[in-house]
C-alpha atoms as a PDB file:
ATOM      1  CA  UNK A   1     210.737-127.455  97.349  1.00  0.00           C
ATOM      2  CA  UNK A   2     210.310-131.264  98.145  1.00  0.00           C
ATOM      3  CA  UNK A   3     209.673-132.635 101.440  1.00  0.00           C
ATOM      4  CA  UNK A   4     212.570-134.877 102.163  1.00  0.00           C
ATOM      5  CA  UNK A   5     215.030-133.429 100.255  1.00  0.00           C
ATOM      6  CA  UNK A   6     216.859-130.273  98.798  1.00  0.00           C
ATOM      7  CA  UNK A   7     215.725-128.941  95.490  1.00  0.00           C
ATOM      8  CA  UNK A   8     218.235-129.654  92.427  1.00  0.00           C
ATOM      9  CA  UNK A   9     216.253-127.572  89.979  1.00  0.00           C
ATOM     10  CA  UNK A  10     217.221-124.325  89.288  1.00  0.00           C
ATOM     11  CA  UNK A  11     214.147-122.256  87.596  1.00  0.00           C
ATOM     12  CA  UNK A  12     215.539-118.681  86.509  1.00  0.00           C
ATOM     13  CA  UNK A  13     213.058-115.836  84.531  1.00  0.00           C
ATOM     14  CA  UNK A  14     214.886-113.514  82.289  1.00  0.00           C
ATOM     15  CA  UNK A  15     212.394-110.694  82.007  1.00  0.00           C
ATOM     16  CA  UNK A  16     214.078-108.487  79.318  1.00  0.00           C
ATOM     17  CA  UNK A  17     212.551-105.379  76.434  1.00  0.00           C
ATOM     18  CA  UNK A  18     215.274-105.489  74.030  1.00  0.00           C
ATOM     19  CA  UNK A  19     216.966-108.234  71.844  1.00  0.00           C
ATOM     20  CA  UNK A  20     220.231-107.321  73.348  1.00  0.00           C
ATOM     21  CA  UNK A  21     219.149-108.028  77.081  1.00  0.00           C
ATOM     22  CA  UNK A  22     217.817-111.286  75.814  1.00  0.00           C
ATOM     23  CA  UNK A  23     221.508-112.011  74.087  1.00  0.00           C
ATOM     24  CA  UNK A  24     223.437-110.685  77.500  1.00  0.00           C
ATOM     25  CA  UNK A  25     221.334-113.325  79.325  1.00  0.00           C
ATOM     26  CA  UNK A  26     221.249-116.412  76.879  1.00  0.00           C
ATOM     27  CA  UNK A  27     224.600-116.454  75.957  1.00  0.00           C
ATOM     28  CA  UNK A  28     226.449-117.240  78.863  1.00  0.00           C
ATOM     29  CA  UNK A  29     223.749-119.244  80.207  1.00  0.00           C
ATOM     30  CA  UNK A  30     224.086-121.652  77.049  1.00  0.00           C
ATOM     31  CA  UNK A  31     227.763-121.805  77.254  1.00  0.00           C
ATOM     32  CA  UNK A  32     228.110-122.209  81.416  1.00  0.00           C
ATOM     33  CA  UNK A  33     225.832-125.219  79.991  1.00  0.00           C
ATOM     34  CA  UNK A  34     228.027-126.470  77.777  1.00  0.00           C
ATOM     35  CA  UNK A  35     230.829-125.735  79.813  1.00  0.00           C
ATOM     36  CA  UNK A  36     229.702-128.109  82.588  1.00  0.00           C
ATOM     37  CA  UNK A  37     229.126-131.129  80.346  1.00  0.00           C
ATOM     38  CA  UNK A  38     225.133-130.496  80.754  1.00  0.00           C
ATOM     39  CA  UNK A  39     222.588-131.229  77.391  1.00  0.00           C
ATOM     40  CA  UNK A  40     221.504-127.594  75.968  1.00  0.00           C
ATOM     41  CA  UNK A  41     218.324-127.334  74.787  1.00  0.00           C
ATOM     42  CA  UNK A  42     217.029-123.698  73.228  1.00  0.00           C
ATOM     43  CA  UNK A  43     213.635-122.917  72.015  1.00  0.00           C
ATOM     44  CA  UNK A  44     212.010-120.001  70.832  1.00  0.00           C
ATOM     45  CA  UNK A  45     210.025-118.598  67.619  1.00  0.00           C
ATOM     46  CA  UNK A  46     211.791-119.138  64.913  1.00  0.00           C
ATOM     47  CA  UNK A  47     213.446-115.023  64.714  1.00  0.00           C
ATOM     48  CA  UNK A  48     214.559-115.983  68.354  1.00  0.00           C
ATOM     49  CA  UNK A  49     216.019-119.395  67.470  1.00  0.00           C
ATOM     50  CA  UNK A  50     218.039-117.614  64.820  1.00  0.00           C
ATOM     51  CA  UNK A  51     219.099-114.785  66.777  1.00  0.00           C
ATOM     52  CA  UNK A  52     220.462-117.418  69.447  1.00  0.00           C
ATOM     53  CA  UNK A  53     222.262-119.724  66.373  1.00  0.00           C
ATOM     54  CA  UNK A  54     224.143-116.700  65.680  1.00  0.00           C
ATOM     55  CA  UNK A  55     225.045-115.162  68.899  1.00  0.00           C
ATOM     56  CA  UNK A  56     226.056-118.709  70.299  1.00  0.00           C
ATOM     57  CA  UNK A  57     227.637-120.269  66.571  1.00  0.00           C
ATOM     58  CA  UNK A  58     225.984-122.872  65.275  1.00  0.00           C
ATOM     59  CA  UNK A  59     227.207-125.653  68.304  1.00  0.00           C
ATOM     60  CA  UNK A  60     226.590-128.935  67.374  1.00  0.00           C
ATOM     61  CA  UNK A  61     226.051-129.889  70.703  1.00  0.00           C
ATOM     62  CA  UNK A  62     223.389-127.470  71.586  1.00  0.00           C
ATOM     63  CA  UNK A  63     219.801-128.129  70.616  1.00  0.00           C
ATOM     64  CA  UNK A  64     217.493-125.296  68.990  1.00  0.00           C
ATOM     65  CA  UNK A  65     213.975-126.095  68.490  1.00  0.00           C
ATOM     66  CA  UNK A  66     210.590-124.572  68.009  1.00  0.00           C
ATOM     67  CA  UNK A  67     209.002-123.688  71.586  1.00  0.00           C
ATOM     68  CA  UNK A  68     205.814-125.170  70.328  1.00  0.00           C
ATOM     69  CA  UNK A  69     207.973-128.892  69.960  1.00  0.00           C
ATOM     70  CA  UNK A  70     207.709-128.632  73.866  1.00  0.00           C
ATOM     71  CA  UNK A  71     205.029-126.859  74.701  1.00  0.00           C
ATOM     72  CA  UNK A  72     201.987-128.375  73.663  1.00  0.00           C
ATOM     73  CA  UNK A  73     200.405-128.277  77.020  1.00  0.00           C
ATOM     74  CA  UNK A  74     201.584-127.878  80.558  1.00  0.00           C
ATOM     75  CA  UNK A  75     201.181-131.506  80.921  1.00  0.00           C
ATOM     76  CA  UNK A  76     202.876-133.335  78.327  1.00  0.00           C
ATOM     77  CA  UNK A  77     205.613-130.755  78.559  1.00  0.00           C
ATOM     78  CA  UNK A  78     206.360-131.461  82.022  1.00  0.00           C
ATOM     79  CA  UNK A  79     206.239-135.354  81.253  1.00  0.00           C
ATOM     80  CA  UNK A  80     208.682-135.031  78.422  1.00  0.00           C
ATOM     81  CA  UNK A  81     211.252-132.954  80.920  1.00  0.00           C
ATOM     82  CA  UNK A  82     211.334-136.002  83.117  1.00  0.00           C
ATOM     83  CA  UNK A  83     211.200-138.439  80.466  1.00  0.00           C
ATOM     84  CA  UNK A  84     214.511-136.756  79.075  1.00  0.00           C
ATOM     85  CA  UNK A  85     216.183-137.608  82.852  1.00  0.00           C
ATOM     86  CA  UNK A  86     214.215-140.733  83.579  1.00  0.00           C
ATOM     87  CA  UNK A  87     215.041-142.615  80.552  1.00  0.00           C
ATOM     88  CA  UNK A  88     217.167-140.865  78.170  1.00  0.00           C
ATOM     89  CA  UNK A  89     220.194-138.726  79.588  1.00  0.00           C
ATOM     90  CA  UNK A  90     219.905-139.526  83.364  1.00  0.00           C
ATOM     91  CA  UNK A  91     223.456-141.450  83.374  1.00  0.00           C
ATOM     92  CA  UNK A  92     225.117-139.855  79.925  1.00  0.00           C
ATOM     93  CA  UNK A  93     224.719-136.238  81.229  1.00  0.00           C
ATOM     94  CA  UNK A  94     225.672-134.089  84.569  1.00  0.00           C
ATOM     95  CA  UNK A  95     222.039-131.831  83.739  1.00  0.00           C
ATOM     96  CA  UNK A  96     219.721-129.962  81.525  1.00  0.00           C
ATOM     97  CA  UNK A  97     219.863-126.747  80.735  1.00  0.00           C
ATOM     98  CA  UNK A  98     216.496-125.194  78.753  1.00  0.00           C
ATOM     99  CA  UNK A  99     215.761-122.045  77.164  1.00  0.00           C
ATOM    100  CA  UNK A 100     212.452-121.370  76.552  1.00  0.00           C
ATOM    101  CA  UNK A 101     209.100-119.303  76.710  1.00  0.00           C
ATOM    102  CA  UNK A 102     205.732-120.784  77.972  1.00  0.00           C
ATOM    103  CA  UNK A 103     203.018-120.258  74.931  1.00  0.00           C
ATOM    104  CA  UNK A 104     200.624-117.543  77.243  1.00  0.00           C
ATOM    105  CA  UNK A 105     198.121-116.735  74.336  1.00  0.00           C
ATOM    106  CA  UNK A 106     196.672-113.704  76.430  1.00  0.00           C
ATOM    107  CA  UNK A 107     193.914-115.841  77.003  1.00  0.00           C
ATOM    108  CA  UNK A 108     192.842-116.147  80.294  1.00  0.00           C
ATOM    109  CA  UNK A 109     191.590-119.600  80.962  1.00  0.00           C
ATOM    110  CA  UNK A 110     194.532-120.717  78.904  1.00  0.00           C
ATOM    111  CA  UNK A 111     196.915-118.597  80.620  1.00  0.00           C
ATOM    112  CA  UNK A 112     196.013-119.770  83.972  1.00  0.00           C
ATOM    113  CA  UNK A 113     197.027-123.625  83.047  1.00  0.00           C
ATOM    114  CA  UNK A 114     200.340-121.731  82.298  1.00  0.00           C
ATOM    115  CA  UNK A 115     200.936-120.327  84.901  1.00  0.00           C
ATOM    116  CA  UNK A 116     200.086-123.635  86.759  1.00  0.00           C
ATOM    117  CA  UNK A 117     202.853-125.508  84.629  1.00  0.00           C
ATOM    118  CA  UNK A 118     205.304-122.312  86.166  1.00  0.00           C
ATOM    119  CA  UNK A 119     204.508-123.133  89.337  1.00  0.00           C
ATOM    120  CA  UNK A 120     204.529-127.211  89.266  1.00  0.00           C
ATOM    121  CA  UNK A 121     208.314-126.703  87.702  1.00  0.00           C
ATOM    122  CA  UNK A 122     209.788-126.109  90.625  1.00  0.00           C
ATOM    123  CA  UNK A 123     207.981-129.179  92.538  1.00  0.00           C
ATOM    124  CA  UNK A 124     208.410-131.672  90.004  1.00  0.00           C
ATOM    125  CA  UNK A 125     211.684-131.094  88.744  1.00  0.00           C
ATOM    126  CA  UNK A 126     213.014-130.784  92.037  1.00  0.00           C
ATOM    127  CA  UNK A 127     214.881-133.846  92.057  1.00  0.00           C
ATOM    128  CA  UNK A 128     216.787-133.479  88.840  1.00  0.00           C
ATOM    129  CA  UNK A 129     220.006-131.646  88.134  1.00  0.00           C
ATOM    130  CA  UNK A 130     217.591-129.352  85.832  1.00  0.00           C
ATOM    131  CA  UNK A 131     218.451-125.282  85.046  1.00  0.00           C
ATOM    132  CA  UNK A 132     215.705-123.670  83.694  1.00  0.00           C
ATOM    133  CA  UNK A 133     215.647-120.236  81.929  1.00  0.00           C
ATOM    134  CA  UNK A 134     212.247-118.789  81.213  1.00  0.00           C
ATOM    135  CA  UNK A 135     211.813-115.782  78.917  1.00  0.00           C
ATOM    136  CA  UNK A 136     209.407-112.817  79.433  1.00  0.00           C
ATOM    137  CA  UNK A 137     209.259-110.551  77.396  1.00  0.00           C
ATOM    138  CA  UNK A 138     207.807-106.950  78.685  1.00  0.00           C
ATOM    139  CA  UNK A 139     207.868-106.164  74.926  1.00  0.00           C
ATOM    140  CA  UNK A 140     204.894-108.484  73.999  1.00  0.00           C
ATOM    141  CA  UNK A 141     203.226-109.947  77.534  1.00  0.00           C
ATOM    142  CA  UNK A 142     200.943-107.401  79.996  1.00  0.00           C
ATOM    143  CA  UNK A 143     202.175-106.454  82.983  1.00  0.00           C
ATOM    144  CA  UNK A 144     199.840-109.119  84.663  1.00  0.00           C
ATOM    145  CA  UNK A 145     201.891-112.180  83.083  1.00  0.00           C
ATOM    146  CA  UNK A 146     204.967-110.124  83.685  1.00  0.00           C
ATOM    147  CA  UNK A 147     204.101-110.444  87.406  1.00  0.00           C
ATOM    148  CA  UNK A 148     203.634-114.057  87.034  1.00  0.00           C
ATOM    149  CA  UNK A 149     207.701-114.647  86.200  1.00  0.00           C
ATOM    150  CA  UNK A 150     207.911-113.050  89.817  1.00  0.00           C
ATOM    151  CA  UNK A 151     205.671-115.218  91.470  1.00  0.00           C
ATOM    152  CA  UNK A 152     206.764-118.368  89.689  1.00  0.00           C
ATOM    153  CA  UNK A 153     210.664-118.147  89.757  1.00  0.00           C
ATOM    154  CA  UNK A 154     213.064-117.719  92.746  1.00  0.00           C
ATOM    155  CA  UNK A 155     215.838-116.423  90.654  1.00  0.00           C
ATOM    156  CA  UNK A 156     215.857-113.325  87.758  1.00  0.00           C
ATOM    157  CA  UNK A 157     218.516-113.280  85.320  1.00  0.00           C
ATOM    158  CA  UNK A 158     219.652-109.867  84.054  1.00  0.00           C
ATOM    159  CA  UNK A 159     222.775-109.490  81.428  1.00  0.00           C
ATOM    160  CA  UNK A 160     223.660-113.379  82.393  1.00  0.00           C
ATOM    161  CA  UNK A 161     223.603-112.562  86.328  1.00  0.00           C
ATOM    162  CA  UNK A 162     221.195-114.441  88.815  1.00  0.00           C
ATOM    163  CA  UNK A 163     219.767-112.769  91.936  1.00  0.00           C
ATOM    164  CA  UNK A 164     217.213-113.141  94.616  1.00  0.00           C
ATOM    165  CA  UNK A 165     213.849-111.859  92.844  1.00  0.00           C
ATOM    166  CA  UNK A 166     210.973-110.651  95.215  1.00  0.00           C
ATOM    167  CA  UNK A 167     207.441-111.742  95.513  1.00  0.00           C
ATOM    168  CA  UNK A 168     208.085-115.890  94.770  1.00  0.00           C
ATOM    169  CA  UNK A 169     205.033-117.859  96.367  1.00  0.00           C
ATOM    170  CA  UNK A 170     205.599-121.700  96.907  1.00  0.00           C
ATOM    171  CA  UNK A 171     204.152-124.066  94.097  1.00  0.00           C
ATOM    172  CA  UNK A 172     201.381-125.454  95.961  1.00  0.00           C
ATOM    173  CA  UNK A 173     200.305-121.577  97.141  1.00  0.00           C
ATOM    174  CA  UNK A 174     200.073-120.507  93.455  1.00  0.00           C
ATOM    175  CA  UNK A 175     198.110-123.721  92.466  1.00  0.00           C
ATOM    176  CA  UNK A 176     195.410-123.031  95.171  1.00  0.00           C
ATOM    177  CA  UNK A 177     195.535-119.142  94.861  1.00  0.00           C
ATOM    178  CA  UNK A 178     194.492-119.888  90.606  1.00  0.00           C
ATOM    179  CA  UNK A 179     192.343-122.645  91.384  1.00  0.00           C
ATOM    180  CA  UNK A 180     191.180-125.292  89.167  1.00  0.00           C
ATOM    181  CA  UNK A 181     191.400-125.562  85.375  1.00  0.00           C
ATOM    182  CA  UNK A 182     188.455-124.286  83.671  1.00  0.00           C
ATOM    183  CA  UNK A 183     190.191-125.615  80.528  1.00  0.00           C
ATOM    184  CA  UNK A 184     187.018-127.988  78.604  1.00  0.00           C
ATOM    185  CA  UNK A 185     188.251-130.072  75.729  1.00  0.00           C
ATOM    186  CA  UNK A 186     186.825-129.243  72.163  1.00  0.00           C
ATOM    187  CA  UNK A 187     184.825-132.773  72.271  1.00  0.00           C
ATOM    188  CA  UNK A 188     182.998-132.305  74.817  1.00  0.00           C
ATOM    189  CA  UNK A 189     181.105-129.927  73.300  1.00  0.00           C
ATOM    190  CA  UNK A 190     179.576-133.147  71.174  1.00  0.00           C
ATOM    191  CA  UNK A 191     177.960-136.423  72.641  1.00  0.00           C
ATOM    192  CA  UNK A 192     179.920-139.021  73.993  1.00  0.00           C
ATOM    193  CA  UNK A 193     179.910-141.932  72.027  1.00  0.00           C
ATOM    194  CA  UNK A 194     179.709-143.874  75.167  1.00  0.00           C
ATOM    195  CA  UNK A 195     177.930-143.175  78.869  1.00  0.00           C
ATOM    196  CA  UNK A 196     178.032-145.358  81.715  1.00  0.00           C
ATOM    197  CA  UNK A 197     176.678-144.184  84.426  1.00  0.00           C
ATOM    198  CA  UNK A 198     176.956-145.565  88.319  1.00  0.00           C
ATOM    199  CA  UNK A 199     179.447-148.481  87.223  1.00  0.00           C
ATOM    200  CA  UNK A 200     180.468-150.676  90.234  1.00  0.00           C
ATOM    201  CA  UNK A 201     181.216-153.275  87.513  1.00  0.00           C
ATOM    202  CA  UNK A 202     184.990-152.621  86.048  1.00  0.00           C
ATOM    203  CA  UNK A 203     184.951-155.492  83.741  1.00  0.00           C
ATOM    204  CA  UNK A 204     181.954-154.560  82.318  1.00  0.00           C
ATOM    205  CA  UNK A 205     183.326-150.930  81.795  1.00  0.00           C
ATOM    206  CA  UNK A 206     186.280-152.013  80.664  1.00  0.00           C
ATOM    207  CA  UNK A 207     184.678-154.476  77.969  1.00  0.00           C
ATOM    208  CA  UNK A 208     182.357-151.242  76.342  1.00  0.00           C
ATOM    209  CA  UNK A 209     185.303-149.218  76.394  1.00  0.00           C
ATOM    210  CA  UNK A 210     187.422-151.900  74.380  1.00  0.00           C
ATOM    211  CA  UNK A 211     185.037-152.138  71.780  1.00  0.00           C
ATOM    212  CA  UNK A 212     184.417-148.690  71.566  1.00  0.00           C
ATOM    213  CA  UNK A 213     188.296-147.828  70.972  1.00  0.00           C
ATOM    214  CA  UNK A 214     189.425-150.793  68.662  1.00  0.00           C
ATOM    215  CA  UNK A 215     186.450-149.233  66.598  1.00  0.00           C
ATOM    216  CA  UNK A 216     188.521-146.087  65.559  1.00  0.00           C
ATOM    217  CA  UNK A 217     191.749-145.614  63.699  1.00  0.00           C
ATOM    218  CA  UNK A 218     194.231-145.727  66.120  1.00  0.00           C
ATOM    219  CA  UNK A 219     197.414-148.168  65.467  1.00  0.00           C
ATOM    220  CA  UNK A 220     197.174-150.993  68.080  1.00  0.00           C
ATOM    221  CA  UNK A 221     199.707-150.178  70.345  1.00  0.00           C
ATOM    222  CA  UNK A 222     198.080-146.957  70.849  1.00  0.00           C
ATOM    223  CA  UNK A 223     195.085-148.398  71.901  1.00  0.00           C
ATOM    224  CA  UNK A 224     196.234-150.618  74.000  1.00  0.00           C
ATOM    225  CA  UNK A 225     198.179-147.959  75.604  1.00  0.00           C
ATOM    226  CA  UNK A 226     195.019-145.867  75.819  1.00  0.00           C
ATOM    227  CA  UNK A 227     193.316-148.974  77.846  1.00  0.00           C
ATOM    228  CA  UNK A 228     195.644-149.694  79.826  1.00  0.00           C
ATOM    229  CA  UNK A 229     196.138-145.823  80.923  1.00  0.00           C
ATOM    230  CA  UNK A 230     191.700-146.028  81.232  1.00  0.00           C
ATOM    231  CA  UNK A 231     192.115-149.368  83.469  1.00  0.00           C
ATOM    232  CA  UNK A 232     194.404-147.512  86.060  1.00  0.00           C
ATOM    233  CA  UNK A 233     192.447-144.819  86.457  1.00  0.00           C
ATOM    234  CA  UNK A 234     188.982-146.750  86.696  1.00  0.00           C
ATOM    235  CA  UNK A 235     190.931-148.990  89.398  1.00  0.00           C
ATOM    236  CA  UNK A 236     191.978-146.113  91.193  1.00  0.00           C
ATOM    237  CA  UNK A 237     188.760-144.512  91.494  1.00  0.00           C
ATOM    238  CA  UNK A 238     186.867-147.462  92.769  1.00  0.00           C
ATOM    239  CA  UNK A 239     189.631-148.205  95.099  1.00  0.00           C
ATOM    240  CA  UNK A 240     190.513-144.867  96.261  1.00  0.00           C
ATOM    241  CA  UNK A 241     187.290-143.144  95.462  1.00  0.00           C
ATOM    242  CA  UNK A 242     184.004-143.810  96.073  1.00  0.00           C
ATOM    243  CA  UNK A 243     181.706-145.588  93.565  1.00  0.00           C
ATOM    244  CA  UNK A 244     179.475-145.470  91.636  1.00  0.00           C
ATOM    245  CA  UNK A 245     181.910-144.273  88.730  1.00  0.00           C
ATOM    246  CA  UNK A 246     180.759-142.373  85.657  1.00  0.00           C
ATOM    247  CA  UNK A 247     182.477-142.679  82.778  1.00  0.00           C
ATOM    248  CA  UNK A 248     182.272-140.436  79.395  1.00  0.00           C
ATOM    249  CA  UNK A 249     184.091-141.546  76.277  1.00  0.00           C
ATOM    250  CA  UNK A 250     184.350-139.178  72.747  1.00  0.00           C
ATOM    251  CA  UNK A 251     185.955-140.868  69.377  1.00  0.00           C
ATOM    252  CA  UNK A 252     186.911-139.341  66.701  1.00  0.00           C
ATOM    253  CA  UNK A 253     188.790-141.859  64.096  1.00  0.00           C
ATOM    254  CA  UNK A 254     192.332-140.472  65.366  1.00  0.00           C
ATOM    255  CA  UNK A 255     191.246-139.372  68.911  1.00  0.00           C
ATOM    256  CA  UNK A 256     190.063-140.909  72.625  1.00  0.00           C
ATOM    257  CA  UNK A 257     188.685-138.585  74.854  1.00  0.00           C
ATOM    258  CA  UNK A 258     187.517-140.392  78.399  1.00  0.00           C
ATOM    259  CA  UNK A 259     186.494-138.745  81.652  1.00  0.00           C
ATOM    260  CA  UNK A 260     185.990-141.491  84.500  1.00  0.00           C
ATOM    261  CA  UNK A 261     184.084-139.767  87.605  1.00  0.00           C
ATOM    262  CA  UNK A 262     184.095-141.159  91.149  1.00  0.00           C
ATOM    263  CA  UNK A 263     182.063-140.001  94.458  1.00  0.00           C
ATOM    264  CA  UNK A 264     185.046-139.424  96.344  1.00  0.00           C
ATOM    265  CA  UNK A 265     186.264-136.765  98.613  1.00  0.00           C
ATOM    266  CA  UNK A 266     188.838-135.629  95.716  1.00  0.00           C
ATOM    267  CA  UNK A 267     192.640-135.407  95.168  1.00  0.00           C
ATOM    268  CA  UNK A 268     193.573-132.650  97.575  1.00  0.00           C
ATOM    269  CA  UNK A 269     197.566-133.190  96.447  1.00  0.00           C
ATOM    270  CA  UNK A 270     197.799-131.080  93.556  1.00  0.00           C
ATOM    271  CA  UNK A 271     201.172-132.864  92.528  1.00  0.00           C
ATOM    272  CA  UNK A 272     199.191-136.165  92.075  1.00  0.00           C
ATOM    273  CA  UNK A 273     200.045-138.530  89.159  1.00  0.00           C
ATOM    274  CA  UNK A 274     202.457-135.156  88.535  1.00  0.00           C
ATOM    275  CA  UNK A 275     205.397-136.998  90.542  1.00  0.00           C
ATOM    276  CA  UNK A 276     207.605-139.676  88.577  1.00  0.00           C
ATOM    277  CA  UNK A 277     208.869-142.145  91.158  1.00  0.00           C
ATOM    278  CA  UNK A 278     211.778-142.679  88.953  1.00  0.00           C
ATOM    279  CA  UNK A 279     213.153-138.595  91.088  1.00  0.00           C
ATOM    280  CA  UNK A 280     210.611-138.595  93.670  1.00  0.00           C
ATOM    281  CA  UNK A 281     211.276-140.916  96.873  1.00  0.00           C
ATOM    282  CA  UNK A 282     207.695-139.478  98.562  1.00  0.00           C
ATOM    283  CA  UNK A 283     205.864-139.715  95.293  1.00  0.00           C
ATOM    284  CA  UNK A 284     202.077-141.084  95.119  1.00  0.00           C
ATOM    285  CA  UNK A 285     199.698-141.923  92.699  1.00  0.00           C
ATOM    286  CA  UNK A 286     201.587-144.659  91.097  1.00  0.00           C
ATOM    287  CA  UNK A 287     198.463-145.585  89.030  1.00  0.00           C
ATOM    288  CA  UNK A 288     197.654-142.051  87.965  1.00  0.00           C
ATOM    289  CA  UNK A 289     201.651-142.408  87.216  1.00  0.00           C
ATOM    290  CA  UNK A 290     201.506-144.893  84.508  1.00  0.00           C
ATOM    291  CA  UNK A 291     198.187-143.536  83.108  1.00  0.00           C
ATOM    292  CA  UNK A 292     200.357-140.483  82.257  1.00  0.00           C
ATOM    293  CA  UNK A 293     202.559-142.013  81.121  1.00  0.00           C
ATOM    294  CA  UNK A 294     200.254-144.331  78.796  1.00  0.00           C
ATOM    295  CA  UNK A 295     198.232-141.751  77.305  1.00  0.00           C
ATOM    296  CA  UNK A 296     199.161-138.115  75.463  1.00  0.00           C
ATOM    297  CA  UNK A 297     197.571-136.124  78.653  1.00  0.00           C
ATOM    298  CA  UNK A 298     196.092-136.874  81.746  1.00  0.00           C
ATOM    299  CA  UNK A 299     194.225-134.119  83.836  1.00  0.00           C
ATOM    300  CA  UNK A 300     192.962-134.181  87.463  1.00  0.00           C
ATOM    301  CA  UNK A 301     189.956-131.956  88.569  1.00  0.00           C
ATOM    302  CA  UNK A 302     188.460-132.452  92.236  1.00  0.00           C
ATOM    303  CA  UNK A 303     185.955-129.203  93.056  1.00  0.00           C
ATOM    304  CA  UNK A 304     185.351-127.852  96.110  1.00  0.00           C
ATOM    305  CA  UNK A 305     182.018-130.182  96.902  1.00  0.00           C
ATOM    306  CA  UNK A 306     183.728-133.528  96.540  1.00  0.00           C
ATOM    307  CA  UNK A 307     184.207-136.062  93.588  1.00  0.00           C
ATOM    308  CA  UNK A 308     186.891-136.297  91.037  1.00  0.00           C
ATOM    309  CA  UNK A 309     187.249-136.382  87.292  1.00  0.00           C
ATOM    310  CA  UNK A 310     189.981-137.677  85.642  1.00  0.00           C
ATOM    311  CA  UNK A 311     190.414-137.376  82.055  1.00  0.00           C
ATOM    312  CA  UNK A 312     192.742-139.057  80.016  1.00  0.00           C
ATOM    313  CA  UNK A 313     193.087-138.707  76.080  1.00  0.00           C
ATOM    314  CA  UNK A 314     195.487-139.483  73.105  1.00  0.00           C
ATOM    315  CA  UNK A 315     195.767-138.684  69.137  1.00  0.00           C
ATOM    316  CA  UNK A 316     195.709-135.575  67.438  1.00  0.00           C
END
């Protein structure tokens, strides 16, 4: 799944219809966890998360949580994954071991940046000792996202037993057979309290921008993490680009919403800024990277004509 090295991810789908194949499956996937030494983390709603307290006991050393904790949005639940190895457990631990279901709301655009997150699993948690187990339930999803577990995961789980599943595509092949996020952010559907438009002038960009964020109620440090996140991406699109650069900002007193535009031919990589050099030795985008990092989401678009819009926000 990487390009230099083998995979040490491990991305099963339990596809089940009854309570009891979901038990046969979880069970002695939790305690092969625990029996290895590995951190345990289960989510689910919370009738799941109690059904899984008592068929496992209530172990101190596993984790149960709501699903929604993690799964916000594909982005900032694939950046807390490798946070957890990067800077929290990455020397205390052998692995990771998650139980969990991706929030599919049935609808479609937000679906498809779902099934995205599937598919980017097994590319950017490649490099860490990282055993995922992914419920479907036939129950409750269409047949359609059903189908998706196929195409996303390499391995099906039934009654605790892994085998070879049929019809897995590689990551990159289900990125480009979805295509872009159609996704639009709630503010942009107002006016920008700031455009600049055909910028070749970063410190002057960068000036507005200050003054427009230390205007709203964010504490400081998240601020300055917001501008430091907006200065790495204006750098990279000037440098790697191809200016002018248009830049869109939104405010709301507890929210930043920025898109920064360049001229470019695009980001054909669809891993881009994805990639934590911390796991990956062939990783790129170091300043898209820290941006992530920075900020509560980052999001790369580059259509079919050229150009590239990265937009980075933070708050609630």
């Amino acid at each position: 799944m990487t390009n230099s090295v083998a995979s040490r991810c491990l991305h099963d789908a339990l596809i089940y219809g009854s309570e009891a194949e979901l038990v046969a499956s979880v069970v002695p996937f939790v305690r092969a966890g625990l029996a290895a030494g590995d951190r345990v983390l289960v989510s689910g709603s919370e009738s799941q998360v109690a059904l899984f307290r008592e068929a496992v006991g209530d172990d101190p050393r596993v984790e149960f949580s709501d699903s929604h904790d993690h799964y916000q949005t594909p982005a900032t639940a694939l950046l807390w994954y490798q946070q957890l190895f990067d800077r929290d457990v990455s020397t205390t631990v052998r692995g990771i071991r998650s139980v969990g279901s991706v929030p599919y709301t049935l609808d479609p655009a937000a679906d498809a940046d779902w099934i995205r997150y599937e598919a980017m699993v097994n590319r950017v948690m490649a490099p860490y000792p990282f055993h995922g187990l992914c419920l479907y339930d036939t129950r409750t999803l269409p047949a359609d996202l059903v189908t998706v577990a196929r195409r996303t995961h390499a391995v099906l789980v039934t009654a605790g037993v892994r085998s070879a599943g049929s019809g897995y595509q590689e990551p990159k092949d289900v990125l480009l057979d979805i295509g872009p996020s159609t996704q639009r952010d709630p503010l942009e559907a107002t006016s920008p309290v700031l455009e600049i438009d055909g910028s070749r002038d970063l410190a002057g960009v960068r000036h507005e921008i200050y003054l427009a964020v230390r205007a709203t109620e964010l504490t400081v440090e998240r601020a300055d993490d917001f501008l430091a996140a907006f200065n790495e991406v204006a750098v990279n699109a000037l440098t790697h680009g191809r200016p002018p650069v248009d830049v869109r900002l939104w405010c709301r007193p507890d929210r930043l919403y920025c898109t920064v535009i360049d001229n470019g031919p695009g980001i054909s990589d669809p891993f881009a800024g994805l990639l934590s050099p911390h796991g990956h030795s062939d990783s790129t985008g170091m300043g898209l990277w820290m941006a992530r990092e920075l900020c509560d989401e980052l999001t790369i678009s580059s259509p079919p004509g050229g150009g590239c819009t990265v937009a980075l926000s933070t708050g609630s």
